[in-house]
PDB file of N, CA and C in Angstrom:
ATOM      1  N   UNK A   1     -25.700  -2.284  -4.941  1.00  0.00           N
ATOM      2  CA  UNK A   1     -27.106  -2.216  -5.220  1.00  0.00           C
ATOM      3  C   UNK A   1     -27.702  -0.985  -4.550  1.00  0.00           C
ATOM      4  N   UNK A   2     -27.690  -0.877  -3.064  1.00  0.00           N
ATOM      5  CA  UNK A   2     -27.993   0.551  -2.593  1.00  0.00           C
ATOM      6  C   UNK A   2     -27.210   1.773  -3.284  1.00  0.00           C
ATOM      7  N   UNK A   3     -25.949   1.764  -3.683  1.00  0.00           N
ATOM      8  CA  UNK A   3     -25.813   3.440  -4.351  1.00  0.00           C
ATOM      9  C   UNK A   3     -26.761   3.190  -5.897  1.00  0.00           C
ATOM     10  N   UNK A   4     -27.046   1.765  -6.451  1.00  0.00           N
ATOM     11  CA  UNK A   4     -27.874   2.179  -7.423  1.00  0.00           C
ATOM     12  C   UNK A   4     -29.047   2.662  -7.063  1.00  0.00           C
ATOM     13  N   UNK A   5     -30.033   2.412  -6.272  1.00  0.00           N
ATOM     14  CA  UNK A   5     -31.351   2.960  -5.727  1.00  0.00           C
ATOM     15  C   UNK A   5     -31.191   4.706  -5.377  1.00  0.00           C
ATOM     16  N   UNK A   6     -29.793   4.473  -4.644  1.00  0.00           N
ATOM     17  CA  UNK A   6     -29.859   6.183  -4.176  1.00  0.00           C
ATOM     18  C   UNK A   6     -29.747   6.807  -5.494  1.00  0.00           C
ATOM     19  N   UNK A   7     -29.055   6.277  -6.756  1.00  0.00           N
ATOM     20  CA  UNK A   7     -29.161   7.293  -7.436  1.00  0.00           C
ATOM     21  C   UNK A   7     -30.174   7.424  -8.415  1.00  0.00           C
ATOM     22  N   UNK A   8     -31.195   6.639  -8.169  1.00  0.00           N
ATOM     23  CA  UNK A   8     -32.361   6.805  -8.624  1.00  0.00           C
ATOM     24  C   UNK A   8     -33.099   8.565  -8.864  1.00  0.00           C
ATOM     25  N   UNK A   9     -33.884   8.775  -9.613  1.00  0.00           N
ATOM     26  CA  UNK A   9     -34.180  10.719  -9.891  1.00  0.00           C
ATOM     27  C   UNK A   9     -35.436  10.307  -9.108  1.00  0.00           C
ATOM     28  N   UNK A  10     -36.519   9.643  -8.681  1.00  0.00           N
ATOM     29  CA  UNK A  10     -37.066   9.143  -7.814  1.00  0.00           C
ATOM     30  C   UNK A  10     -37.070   8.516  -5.910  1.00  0.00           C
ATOM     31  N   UNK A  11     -37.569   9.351  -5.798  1.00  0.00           N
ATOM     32  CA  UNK A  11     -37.779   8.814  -4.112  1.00  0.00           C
ATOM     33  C   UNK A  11     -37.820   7.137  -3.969  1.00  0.00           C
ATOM     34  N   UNK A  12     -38.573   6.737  -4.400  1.00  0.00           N
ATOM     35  CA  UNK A  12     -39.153   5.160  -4.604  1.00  0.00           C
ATOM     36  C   UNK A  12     -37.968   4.495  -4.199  1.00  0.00           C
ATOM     37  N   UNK A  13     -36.830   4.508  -5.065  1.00  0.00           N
ATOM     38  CA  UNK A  13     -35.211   3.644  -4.547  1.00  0.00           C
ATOM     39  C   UNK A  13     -34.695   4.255  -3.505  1.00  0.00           C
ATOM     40  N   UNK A  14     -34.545   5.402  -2.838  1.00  0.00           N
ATOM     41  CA  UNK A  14     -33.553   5.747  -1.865  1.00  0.00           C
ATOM     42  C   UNK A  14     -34.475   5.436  -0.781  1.00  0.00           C
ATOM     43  N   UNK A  15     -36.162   4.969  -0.632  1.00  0.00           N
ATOM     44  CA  UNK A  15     -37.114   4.923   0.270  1.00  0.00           C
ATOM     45  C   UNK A  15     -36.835   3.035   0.515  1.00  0.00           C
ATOM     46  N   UNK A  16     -36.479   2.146  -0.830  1.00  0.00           N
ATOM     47  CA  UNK A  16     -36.242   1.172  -0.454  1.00  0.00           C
ATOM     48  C   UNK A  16     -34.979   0.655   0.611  1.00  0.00           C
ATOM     49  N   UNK A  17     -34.055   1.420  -0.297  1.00  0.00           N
ATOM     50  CA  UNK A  17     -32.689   1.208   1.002  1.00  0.00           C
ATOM     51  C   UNK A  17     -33.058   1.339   2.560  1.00  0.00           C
ATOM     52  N   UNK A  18     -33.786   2.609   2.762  1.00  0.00           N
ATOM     53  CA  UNK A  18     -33.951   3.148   4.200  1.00  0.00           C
ATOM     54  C   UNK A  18     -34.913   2.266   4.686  1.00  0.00           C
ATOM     55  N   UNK A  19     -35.967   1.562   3.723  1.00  0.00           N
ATOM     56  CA  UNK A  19     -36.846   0.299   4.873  1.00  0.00           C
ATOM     57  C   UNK A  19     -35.945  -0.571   5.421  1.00  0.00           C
ATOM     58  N   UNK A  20     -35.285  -1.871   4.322  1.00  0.00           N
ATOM     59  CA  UNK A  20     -34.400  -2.504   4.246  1.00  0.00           C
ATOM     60  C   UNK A  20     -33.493  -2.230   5.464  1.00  0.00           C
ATOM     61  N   UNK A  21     -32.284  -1.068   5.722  1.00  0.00           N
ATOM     62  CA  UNK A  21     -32.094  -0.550   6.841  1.00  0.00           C
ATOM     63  C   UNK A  21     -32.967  -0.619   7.893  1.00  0.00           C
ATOM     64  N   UNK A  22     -34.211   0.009   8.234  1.00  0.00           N
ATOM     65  CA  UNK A  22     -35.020   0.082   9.194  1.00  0.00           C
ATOM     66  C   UNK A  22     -35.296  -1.042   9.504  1.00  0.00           C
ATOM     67  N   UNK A  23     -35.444  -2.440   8.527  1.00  0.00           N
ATOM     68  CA  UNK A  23     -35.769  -3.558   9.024  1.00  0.00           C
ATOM     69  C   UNK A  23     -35.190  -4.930   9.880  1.00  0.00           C
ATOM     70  N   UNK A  24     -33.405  -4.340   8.798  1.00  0.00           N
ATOM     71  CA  UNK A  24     -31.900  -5.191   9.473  1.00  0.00           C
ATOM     72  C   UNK A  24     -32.104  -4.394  11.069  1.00  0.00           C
ATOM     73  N   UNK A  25     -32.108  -3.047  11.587  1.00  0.00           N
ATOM     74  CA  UNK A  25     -31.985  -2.836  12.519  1.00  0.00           C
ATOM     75  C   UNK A  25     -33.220  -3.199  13.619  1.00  0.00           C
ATOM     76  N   UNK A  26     -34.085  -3.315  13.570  1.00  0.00           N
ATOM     77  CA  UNK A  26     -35.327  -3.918  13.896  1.00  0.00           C
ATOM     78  C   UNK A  26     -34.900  -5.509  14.373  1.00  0.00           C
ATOM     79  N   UNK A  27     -34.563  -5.808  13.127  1.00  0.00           N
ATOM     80  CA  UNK A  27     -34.407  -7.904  13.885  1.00  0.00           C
ATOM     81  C   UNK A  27     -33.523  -8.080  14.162  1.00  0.00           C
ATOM     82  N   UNK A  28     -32.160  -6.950  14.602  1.00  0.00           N
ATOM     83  CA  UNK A  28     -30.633  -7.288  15.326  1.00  0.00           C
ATOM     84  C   UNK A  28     -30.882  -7.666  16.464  1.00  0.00           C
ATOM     85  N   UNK A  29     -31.363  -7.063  17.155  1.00  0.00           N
ATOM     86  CA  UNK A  29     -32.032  -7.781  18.790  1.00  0.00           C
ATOM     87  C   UNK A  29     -32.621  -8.859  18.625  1.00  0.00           C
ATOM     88  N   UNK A  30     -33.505  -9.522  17.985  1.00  0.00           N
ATOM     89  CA  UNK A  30     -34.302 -10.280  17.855  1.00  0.00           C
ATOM     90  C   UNK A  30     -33.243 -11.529  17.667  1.00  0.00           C
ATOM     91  N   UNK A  31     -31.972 -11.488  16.401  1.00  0.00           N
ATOM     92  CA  UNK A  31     -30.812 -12.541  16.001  1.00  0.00           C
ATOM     93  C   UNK A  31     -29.951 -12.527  17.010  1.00  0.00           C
ATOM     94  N   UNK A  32     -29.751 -11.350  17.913  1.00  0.00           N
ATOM     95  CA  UNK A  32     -28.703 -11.195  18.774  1.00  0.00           C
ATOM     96  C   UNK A  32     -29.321 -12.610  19.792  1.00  0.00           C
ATOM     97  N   UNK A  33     -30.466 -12.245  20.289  1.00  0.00           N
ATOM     98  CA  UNK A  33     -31.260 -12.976  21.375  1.00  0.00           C
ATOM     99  C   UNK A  33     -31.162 -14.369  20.983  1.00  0.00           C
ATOM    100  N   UNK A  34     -31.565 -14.648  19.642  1.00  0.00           N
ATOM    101  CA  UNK A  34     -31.836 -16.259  18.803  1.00  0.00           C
ATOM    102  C   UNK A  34     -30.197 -16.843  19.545  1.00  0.00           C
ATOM    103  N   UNK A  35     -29.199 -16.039  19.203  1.00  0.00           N
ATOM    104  CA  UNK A  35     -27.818 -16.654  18.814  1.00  0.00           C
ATOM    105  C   UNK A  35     -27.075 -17.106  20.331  1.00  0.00           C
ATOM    106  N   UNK A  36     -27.603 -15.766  21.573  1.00  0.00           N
ATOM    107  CA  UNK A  36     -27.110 -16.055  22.465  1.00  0.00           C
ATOM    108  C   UNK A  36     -27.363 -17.033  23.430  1.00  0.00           C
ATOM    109  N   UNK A  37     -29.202 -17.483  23.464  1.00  0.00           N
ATOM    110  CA  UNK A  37     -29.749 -18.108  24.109  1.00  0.00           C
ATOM    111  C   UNK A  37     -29.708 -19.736  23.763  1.00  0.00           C
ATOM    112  N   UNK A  38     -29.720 -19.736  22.435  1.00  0.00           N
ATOM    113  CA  UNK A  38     -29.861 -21.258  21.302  1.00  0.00           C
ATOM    114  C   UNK A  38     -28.348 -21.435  20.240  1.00  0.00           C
ATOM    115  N   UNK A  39     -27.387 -20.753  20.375  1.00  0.00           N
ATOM    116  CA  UNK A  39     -26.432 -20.598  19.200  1.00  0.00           C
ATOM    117  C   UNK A  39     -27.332 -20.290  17.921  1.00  0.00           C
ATOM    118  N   UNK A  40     -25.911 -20.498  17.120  1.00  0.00           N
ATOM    119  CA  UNK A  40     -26.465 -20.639  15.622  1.00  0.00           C
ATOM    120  C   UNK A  40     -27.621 -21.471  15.008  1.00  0.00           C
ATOM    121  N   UNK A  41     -28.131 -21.165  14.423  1.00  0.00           N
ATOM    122  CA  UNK A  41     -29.393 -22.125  14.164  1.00  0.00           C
ATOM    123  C   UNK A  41     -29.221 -22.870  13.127  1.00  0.00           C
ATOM    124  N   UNK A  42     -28.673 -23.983  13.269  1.00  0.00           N
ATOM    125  CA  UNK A  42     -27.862 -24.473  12.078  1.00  0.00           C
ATOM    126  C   UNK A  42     -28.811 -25.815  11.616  1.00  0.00           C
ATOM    127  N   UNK A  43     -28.210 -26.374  10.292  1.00  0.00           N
ATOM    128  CA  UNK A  43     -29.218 -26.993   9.762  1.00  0.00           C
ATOM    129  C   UNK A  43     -30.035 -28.082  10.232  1.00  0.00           C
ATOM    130  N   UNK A  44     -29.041 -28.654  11.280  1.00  0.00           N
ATOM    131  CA  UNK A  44     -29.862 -29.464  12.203  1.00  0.00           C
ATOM    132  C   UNK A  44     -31.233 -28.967  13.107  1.00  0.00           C
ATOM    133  N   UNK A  45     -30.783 -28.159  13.456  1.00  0.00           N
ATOM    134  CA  UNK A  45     -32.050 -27.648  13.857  1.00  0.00           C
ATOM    135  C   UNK A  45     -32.986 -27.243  13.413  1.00  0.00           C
ATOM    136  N   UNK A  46     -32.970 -26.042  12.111  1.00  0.00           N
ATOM    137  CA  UNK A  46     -34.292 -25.926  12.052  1.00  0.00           C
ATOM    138  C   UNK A  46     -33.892 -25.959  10.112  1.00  0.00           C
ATOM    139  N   UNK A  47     -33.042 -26.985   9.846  1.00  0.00           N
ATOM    140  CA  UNK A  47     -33.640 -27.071   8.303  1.00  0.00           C
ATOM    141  C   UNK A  47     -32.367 -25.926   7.378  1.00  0.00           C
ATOM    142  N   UNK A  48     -32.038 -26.305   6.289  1.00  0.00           N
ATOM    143  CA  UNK A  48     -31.183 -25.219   5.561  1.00  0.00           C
ATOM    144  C   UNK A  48     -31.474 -24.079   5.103  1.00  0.00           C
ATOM    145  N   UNK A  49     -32.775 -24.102   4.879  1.00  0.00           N
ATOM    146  CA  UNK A  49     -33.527 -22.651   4.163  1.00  0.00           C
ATOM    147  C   UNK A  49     -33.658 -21.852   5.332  1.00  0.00           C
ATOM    148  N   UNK A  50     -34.095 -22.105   6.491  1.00  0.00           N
ATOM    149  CA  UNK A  50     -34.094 -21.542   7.634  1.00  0.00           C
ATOM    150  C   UNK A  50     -32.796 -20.663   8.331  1.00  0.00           C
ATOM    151  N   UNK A  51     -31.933 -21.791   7.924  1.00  0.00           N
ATOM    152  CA  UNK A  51     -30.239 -21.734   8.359  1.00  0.00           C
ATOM    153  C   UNK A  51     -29.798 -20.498   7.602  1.00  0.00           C
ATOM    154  N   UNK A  52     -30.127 -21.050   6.516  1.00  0.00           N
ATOM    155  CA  UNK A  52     -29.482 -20.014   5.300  1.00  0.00           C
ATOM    156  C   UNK A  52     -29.707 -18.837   5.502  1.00  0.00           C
ATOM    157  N   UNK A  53     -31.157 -18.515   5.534  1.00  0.00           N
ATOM    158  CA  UNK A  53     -31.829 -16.988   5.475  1.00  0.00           C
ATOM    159  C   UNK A  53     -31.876 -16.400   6.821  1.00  0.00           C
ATOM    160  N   UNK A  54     -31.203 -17.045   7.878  1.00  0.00           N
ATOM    161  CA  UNK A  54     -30.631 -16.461   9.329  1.00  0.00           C
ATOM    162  C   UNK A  54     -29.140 -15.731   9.119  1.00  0.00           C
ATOM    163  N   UNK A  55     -28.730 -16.822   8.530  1.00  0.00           N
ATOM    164  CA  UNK A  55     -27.141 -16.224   8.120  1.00  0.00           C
ATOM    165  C   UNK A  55     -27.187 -15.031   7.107  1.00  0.00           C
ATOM    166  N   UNK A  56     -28.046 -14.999   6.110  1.00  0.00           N
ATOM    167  CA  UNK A  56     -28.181 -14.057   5.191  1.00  0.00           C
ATOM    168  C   UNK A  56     -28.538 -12.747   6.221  1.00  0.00           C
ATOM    169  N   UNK A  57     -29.400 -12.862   7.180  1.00  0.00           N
ATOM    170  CA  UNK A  57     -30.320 -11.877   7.862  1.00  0.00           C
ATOM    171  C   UNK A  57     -28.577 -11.275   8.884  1.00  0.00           C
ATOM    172  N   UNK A  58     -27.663 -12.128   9.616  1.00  0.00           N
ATOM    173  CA  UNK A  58     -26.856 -12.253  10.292  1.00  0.00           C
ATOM    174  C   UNK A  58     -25.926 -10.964   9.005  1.00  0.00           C
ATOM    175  N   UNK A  59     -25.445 -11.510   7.867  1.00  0.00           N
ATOM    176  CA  UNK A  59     -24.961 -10.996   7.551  1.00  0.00           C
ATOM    177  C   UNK A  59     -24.873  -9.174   6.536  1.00  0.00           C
ATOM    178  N   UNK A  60     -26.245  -8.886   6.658  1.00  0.00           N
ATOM    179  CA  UNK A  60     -26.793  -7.941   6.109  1.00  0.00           C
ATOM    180  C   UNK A  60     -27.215  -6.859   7.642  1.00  0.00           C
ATOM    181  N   UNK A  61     -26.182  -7.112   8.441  1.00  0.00           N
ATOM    182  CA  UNK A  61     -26.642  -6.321   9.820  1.00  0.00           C
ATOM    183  C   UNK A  61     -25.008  -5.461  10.035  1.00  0.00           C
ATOM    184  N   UNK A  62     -25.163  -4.282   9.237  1.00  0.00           N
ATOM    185  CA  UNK A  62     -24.240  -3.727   8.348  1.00  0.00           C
ATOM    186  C   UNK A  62     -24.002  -2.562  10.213  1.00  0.00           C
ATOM    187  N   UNK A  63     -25.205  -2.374  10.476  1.00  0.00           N
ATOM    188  CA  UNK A  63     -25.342  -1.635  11.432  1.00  0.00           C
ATOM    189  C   UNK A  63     -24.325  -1.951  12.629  1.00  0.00           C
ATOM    190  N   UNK A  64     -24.090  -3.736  12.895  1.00  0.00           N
ATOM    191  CA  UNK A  64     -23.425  -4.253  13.796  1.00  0.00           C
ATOM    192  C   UNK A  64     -22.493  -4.911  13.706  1.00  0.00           C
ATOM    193  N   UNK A  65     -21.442  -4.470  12.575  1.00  0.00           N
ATOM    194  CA  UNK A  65     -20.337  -5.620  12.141  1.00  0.00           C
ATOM    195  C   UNK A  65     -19.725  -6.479  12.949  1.00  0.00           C
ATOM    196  N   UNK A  66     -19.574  -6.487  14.345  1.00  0.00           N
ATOM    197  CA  UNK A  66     -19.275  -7.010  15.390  1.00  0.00           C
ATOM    198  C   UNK A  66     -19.918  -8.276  14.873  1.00  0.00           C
ATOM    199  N   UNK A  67     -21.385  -8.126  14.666  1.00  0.00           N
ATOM    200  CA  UNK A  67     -21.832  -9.374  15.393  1.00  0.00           C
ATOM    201  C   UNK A  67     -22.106 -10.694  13.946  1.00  0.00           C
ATOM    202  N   UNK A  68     -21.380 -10.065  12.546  1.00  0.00           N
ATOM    203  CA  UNK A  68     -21.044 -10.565  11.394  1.00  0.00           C
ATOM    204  C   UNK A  68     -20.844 -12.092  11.362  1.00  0.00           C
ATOM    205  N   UNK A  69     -19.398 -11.804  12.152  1.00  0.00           N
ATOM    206  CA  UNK A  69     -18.886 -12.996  11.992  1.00  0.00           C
ATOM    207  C   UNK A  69     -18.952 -14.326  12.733  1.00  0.00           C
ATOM    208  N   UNK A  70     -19.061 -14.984  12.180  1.00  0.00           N
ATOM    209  CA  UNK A  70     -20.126 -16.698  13.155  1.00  0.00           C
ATOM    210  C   UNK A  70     -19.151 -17.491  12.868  1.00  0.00           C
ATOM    211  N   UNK A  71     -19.112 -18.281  14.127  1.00  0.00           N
ATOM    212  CA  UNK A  71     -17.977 -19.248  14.690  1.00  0.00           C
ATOM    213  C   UNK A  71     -18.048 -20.218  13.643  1.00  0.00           C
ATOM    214  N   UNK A  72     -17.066 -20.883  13.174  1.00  0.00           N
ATOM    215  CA  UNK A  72     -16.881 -22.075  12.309  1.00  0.00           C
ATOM    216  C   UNK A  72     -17.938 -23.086  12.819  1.00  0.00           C
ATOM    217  N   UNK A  73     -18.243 -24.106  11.477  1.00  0.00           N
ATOM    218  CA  UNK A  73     -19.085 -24.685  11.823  1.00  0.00           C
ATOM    219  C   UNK A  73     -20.225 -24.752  12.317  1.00  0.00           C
ATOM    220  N   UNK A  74     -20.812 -23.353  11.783  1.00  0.00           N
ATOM    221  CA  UNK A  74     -22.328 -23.227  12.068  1.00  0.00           C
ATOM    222  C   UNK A  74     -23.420 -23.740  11.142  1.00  0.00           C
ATOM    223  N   UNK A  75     -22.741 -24.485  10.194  1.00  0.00           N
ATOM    224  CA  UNK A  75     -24.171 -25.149   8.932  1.00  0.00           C
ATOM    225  C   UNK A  75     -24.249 -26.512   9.478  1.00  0.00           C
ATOM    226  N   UNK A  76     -23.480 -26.795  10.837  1.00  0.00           N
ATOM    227  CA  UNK A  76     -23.746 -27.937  11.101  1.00  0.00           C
ATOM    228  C   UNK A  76     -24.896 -29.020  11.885  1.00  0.00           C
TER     229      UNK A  76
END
């Protein structure tokens, strides 16, 4: 999806990638902090949509592949 935007003949798509970027790197500290202090935030706690779109946020942090991969049994 990002090399389609970059190859946009328009600024508009290669300006979306670079927010998107600017924004995964922005809330890596913020998930780093969530994960180390509370674990995974899994559905017990705060609900599946919540769960889900942490893990989505977890996994779109392209910047920190390290911190990708989440221990088994985190939807629990």
């Amino acid at each position: 999806m990002q090399q389609m935007f970059r190859q946009q003949p328009d600024s508009a798509g290669r300006n979306l990638v670079d927010v998107e970027k600017a924004n995964y790197a922005r809330h890596q500290p913020v998930l780093e902090r969530i994960v180390r202090q509370y674990g995974f935030p899994g559905v017990r706690q705060v609900g599946k949509t919540s769960s889900h779109n942490f893990w989505l946020m977890v996994q779109h942090a392209d910047a920190h592949p390290e911190f990708q991969p989440l221990p088994g049994g985190v939807w629990e």
